[in-house]
C-alpha atoms as a PDB file:
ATOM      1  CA  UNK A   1       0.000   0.000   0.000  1.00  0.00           C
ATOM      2  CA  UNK A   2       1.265   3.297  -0.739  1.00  0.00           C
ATOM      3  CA  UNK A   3       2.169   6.107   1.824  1.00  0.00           C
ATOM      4  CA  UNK A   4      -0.738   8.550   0.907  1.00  0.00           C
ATOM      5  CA  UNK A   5      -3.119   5.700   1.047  1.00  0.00           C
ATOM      6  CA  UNK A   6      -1.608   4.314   4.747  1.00  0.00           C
ATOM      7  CA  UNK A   7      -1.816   8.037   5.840  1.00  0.00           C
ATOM      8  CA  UNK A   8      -5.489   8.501   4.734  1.00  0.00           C
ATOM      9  CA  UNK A   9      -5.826   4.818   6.377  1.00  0.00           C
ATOM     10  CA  UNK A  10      -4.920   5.827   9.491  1.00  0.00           C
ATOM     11  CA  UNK A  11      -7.038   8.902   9.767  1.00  0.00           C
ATOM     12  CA  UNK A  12     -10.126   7.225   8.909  1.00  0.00           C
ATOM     13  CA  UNK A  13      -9.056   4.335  11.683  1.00  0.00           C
ATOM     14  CA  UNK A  14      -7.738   6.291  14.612  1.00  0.00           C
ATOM     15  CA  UNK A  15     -10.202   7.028  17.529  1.00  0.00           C
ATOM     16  CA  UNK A  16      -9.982  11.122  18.520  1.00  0.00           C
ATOM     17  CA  UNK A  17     -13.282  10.941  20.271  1.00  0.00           C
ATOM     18  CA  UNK A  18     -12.742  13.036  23.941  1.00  0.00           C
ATOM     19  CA  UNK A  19     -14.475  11.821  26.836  1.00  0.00           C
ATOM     20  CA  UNK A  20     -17.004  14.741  28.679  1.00  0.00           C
ATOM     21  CA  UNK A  21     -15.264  17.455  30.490  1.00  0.00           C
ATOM     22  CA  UNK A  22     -15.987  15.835  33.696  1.00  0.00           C
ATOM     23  CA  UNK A  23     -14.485  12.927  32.611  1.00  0.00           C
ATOM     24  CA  UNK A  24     -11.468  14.124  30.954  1.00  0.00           C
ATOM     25  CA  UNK A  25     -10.401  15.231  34.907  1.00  0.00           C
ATOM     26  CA  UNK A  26     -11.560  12.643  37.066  1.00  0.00           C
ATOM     27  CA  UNK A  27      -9.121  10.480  34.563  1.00  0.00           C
ATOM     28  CA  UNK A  28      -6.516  13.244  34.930  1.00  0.00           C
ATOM     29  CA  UNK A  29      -7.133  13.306  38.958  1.00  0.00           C
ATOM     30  CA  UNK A  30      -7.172   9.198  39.452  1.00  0.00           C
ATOM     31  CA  UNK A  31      -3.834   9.026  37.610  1.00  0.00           C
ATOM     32  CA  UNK A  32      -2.636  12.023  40.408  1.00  0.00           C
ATOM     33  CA  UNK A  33      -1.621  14.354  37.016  1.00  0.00           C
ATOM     34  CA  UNK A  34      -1.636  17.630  37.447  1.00  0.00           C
ATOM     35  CA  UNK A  35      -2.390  19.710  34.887  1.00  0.00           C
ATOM     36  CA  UNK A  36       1.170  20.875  33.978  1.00  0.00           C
ATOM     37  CA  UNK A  37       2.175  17.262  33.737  1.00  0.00           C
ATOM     38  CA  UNK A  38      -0.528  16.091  31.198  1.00  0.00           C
ATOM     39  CA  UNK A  39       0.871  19.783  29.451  1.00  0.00           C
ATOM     40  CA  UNK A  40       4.239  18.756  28.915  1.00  0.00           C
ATOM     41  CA  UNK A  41       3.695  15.164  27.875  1.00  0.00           C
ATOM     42  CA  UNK A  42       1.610  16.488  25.065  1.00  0.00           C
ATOM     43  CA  UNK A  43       3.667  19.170  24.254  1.00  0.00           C
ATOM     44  CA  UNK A  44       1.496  22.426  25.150  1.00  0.00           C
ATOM     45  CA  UNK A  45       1.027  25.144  27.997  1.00  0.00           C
ATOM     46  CA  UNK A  46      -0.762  24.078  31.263  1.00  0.00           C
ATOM     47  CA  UNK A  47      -3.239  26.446  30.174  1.00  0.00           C
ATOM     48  CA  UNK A  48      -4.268  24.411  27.024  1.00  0.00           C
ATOM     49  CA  UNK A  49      -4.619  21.506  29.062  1.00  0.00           C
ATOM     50  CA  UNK A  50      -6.891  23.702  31.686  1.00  0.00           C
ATOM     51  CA  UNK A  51      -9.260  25.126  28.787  1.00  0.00           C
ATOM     52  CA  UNK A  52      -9.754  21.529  27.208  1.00  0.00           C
ATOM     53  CA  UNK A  53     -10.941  20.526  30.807  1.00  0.00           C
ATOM     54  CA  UNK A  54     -13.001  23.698  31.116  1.00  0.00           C
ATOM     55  CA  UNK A  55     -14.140  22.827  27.368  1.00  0.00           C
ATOM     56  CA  UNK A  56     -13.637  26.551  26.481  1.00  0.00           C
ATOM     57  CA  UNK A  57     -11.463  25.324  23.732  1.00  0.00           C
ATOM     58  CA  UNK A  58     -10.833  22.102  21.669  1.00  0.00           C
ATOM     59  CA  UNK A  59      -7.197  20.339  21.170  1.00  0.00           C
ATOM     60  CA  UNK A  60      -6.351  20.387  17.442  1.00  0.00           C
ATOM     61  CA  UNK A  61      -5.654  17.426  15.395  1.00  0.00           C
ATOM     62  CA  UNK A  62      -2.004  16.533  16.608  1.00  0.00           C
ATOM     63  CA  UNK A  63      -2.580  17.737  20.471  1.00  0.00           C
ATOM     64  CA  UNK A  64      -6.111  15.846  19.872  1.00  0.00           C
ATOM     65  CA  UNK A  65      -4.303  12.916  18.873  1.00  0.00           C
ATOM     66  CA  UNK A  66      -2.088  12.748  21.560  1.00  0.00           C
ATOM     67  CA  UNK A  67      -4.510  14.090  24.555  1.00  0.00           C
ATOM     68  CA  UNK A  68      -7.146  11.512  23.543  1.00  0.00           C
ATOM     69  CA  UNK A  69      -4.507   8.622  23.472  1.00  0.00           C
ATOM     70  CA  UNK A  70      -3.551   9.479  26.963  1.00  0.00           C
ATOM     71  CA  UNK A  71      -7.258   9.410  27.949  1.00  0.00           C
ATOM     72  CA  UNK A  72      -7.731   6.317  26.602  1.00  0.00           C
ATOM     73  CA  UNK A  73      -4.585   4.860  28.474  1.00  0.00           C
ATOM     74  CA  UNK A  74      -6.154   6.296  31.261  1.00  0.00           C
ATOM     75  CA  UNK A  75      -9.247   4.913  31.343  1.00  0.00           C
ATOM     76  CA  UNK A  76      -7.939   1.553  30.618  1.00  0.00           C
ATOM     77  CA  UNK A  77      -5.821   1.664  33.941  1.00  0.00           C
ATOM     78  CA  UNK A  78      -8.774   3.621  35.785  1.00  0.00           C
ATOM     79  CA  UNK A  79     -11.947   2.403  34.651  1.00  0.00           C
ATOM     80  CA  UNK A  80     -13.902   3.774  37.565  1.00  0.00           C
ATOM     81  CA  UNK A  81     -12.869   7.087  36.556  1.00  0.00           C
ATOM     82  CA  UNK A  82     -13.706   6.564  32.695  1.00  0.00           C
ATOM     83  CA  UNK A  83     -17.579   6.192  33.892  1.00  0.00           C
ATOM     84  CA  UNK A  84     -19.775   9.299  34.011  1.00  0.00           C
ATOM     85  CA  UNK A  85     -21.192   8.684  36.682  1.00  0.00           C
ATOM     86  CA  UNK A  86     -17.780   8.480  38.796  1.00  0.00           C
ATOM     87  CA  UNK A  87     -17.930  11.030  41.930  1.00  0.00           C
ATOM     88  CA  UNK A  88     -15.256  13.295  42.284  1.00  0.00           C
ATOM     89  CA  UNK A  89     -14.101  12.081  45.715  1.00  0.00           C
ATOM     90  CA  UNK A  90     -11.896   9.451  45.085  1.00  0.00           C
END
């Protein structure tokens, strides 16, 4: 298969989808991440990180990429914290 064709592959495959806002936290929280951490393992200000939580903004396609891989991680290892319904004491 050629390049183009593995590229367009792999955007049609990969899953972006973001949890909820409340969600996207608790996952950050159970881990014990702040903020600044998930930041610089993405490769953006703390400030990104805090307006994707808030949901005043949206991560694009690269950060997205890599924010909603870490999520899913996340989730995997915390699956209490994936569900919506998880309370915020933990």
């Amino acid at each position: 298969m050629s390049d183009p064709l593995r590229r367009v592959d792999a955007l049609v495959e990969e899953d972006n989808t973001l949890p909820s806002l409340r969600v996207r936290q608790q996952l950050r929280l159970a881990a014990g991440l702040t903020q600044a951490e998930v930041a610089a393992a993405i490769g953006v200000q703390r400030l990104a990180v805090a307006r994707w939580e808030a949901g005043a903004t949206q991560p694009h396609r690269g950060n997205r990429r890599a924010y909603a891989h870490l999520l899913r991680r996340l989730a995997a290892k915390y699956p209490d914290a994936a569900a919506e319904g998880a309370s915020d004491a933990g």
